[in-house]
N, C-alpha and C. Protein backbone atom coordinates (compact mmCIF):
# COMPACT_ATOMS: atom_id res chain seq x y z
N UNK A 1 99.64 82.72 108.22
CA UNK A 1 99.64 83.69 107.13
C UNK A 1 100.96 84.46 107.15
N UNK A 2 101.70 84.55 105.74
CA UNK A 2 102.75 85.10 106.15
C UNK A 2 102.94 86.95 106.58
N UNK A 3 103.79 87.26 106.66
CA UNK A 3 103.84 88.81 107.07
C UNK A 3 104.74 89.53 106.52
N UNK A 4 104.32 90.83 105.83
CA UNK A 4 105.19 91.52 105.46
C UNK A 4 105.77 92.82 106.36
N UNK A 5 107.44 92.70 106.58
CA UNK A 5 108.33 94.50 107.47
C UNK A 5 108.10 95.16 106.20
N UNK A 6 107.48 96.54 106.05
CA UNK A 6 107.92 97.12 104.56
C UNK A 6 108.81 98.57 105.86
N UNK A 7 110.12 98.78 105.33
CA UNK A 7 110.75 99.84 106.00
C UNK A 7 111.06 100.90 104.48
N UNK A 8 111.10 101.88 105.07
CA UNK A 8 111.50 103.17 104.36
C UNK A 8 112.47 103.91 104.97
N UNK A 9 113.41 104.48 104.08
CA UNK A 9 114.49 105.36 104.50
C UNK A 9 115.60 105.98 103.42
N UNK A 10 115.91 106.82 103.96
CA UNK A 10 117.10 107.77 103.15
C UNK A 10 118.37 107.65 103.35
N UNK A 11 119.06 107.19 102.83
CA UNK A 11 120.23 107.12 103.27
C UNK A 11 121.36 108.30 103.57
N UNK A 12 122.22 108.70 104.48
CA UNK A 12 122.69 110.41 104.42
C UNK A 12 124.22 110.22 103.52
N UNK A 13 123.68 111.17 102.80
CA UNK A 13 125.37 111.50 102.18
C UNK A 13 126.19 110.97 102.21
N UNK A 14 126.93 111.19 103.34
CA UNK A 14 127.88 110.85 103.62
C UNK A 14 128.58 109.57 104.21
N UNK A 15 127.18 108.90 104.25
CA UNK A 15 127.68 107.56 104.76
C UNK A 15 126.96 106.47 103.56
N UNK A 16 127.47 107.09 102.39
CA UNK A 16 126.90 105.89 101.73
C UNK A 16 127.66 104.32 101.21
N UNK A 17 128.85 104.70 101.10
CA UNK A 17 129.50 103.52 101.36
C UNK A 17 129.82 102.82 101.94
N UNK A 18 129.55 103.01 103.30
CA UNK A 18 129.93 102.04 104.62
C UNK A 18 128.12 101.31 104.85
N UNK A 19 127.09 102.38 104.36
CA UNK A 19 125.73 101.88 104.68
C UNK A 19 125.69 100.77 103.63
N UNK A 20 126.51 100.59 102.49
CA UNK A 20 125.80 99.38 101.64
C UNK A 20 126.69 98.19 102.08
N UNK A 21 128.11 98.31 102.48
CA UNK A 21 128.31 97.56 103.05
C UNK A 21 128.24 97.00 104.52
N UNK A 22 127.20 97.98 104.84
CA UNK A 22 126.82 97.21 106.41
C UNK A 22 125.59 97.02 105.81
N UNK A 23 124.66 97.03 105.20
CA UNK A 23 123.49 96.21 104.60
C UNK A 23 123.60 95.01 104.16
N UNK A 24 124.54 94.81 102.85
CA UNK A 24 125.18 93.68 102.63
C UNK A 24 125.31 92.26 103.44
N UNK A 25 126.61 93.46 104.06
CA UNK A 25 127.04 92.13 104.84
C UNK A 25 126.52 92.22 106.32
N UNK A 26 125.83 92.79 106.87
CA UNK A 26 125.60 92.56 108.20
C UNK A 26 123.63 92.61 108.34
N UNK A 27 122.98 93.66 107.78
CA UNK A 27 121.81 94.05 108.22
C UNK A 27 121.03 92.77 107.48
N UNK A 28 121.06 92.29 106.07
CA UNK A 28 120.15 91.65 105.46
C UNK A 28 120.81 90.13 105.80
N UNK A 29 121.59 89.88 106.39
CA UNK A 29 122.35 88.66 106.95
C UNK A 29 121.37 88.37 108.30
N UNK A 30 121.57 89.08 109.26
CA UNK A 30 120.93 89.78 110.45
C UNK A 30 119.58 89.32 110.44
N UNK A 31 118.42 89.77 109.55
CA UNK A 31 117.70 89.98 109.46
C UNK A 31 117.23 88.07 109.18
N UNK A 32 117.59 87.86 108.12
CA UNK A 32 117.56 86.49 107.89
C UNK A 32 117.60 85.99 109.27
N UNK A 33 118.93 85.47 110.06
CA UNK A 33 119.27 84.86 111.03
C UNK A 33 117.74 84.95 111.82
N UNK A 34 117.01 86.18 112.15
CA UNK A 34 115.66 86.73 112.60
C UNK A 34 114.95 85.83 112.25
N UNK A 35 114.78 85.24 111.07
CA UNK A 35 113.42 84.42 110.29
C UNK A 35 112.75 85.41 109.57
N UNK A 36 113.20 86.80 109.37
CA UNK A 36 112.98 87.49 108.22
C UNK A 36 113.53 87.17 106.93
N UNK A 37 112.76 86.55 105.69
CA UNK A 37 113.69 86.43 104.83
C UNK A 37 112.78 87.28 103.38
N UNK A 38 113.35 86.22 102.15
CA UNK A 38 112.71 87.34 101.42
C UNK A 38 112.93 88.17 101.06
N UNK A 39 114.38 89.23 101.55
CA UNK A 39 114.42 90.53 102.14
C UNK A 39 114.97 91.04 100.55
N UNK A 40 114.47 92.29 100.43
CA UNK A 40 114.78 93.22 99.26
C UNK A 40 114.60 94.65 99.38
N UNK A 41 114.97 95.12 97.89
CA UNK A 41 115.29 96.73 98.58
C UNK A 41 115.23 97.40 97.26
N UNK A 42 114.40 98.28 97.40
CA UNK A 42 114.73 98.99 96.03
C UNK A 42 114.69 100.46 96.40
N UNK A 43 115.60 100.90 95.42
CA UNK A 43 115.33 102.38 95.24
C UNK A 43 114.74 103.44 94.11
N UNK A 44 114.39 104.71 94.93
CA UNK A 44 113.27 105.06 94.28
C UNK A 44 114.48 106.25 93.51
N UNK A 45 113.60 106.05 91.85
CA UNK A 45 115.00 107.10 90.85
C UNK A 45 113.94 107.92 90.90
N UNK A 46 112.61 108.18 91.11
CA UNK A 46 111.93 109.86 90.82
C UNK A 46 110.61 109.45 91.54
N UNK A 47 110.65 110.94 92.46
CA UNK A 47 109.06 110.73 92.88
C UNK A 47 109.59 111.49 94.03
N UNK A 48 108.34 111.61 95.09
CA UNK A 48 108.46 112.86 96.23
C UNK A 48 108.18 111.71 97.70
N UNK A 49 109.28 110.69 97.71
CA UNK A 49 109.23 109.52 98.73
C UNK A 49 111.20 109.37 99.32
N UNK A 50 110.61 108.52 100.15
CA UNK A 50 112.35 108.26 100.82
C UNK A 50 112.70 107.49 99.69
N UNK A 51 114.13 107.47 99.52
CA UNK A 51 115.07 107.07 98.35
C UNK A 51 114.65 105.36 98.31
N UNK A 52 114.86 104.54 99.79
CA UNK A 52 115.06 103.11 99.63
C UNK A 52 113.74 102.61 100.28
N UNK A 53 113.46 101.61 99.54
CA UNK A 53 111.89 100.82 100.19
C UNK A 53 112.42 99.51 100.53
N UNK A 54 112.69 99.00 101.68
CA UNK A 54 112.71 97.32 101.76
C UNK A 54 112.06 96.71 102.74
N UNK A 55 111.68 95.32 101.90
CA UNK A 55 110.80 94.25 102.49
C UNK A 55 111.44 92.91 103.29
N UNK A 56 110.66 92.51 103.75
CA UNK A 56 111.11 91.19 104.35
C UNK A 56 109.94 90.25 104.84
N UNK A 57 110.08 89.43 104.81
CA UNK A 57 108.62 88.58 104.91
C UNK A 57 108.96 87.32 106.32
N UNK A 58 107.99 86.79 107.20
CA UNK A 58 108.33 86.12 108.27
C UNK A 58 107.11 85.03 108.04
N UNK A 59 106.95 84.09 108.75
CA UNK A 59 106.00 83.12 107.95
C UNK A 59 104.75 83.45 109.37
N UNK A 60 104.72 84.18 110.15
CA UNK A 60 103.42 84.48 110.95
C UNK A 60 104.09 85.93 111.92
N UNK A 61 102.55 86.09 112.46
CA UNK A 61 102.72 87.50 112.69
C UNK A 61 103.25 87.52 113.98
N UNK A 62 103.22 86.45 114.99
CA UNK A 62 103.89 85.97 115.96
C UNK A 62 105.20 85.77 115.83
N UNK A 63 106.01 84.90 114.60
CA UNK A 63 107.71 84.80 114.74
C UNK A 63 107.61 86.72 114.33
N UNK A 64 107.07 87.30 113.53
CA UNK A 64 107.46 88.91 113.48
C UNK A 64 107.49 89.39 114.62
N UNK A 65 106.62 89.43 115.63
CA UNK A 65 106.42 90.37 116.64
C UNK A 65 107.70 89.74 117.98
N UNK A 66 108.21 88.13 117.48
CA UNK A 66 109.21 88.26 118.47
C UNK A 66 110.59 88.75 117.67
N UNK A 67 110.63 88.31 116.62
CA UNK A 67 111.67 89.21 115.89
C UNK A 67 111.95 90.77 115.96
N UNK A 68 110.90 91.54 115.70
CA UNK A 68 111.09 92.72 115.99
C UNK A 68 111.26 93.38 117.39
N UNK A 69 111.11 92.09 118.55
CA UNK A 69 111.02 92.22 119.84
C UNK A 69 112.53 91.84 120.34
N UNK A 70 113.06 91.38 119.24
CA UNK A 70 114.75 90.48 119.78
C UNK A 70 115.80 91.93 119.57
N UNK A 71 116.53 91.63 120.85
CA UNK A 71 117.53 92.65 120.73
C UNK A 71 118.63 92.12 119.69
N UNK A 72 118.76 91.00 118.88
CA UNK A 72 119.26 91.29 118.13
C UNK A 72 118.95 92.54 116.73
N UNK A 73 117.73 91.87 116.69
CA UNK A 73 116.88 93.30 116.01
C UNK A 73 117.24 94.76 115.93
N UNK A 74 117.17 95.38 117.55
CA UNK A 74 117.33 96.09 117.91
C UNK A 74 118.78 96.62 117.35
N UNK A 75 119.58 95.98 117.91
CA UNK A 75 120.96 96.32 117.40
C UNK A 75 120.97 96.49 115.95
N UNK A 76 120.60 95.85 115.32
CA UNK A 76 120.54 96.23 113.88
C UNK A 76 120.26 97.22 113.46
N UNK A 77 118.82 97.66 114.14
CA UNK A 77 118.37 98.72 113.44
C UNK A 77 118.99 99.85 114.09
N UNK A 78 119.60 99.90 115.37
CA UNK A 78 120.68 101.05 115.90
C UNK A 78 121.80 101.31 114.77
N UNK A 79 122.01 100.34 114.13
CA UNK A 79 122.91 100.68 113.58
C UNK A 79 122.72 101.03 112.33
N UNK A 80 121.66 100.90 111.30
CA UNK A 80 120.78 100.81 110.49
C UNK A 80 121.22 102.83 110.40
N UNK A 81 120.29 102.96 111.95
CA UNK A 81 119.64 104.36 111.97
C UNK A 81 120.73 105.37 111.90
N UNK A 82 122.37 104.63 112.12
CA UNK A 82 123.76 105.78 111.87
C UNK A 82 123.90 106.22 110.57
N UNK A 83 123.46 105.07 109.44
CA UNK A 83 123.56 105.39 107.89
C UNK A 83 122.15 106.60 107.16
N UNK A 84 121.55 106.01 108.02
CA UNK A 84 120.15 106.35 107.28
C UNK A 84 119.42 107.41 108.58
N UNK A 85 118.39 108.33 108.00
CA UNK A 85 117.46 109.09 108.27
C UNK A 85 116.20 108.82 107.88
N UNK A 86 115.05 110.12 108.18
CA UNK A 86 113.37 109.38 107.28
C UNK A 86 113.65 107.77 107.50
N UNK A 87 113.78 107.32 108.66
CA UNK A 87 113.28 105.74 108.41
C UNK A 87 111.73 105.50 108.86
N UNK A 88 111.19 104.58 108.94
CA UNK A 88 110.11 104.47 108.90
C UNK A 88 109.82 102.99 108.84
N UNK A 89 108.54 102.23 109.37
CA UNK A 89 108.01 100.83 109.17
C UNK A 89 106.85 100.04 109.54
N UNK A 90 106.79 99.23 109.19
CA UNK A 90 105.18 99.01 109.50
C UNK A 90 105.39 97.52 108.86
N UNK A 91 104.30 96.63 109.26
CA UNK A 91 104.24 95.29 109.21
C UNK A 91 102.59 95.67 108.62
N UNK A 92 102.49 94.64 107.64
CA UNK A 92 101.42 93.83 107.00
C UNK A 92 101.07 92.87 106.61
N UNK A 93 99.59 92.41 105.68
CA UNK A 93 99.99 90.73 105.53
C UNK A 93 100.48 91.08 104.20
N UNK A 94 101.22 89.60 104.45
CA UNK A 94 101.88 89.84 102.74
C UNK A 94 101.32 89.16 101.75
N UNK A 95 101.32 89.93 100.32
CA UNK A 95 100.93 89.77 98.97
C UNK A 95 101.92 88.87 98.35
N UNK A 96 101.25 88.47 97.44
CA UNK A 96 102.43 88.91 96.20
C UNK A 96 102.67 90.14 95.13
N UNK A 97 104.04 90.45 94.74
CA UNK A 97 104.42 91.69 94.08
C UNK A 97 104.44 93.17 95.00
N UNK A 98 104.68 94.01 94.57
CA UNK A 98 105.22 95.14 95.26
C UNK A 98 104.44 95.60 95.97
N UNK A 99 104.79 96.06 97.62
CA UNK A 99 103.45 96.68 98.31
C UNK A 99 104.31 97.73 98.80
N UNK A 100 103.44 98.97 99.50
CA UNK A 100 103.80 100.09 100.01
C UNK A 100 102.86 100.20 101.06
């Protein structure tokens, strides 16, 4: 069954141009290489939530739990966490269409 990462986060001020290009080109690259794919991102224009919602999908809950267990992972999201604040995440099964 496949699996859905849904992560949440804000991105800070001041690092917003170096955070889209380390998303770009390194985090959603990254993430893939993982066997996370799928991966998307949207942001929120009105409402009382963190700015960015993104997904990523793994094809069982086992390649997730060693993915999220790989220090490549890790490194990512260290670096993830210099751009961004309010992060947040959680794994589920995955649908189709938008989940929260």
């Amino acid at each position: 069954m496949p699996i859905k990462l849904l992560m949440r986060w804000n991105v800070k001020p001041e690092t917003e141009s170096e955070y889209f290009e380390f998303l770009v080109h390194e985090f959603i690259p990254g993430t893939e290489r993982l066997g996370i794919t799928e991966f998307q991102v949207w942001y929120t224009a009105y409402g009382d939530c963190e700015q960015k919602l993104a997904s990523g999908i793994a094809p069982s809950v086992e390649h997730m739990q060693f993915a999220l267990g790989s220090d490549d992972w890790k490194k990512l999201l260290n670096k993830l966490k210099h751009f961004v604040e309010d992060f947040s995440q959680k794994v589920i099964p995955a649908t189709r269409g938008f989940q929260i």
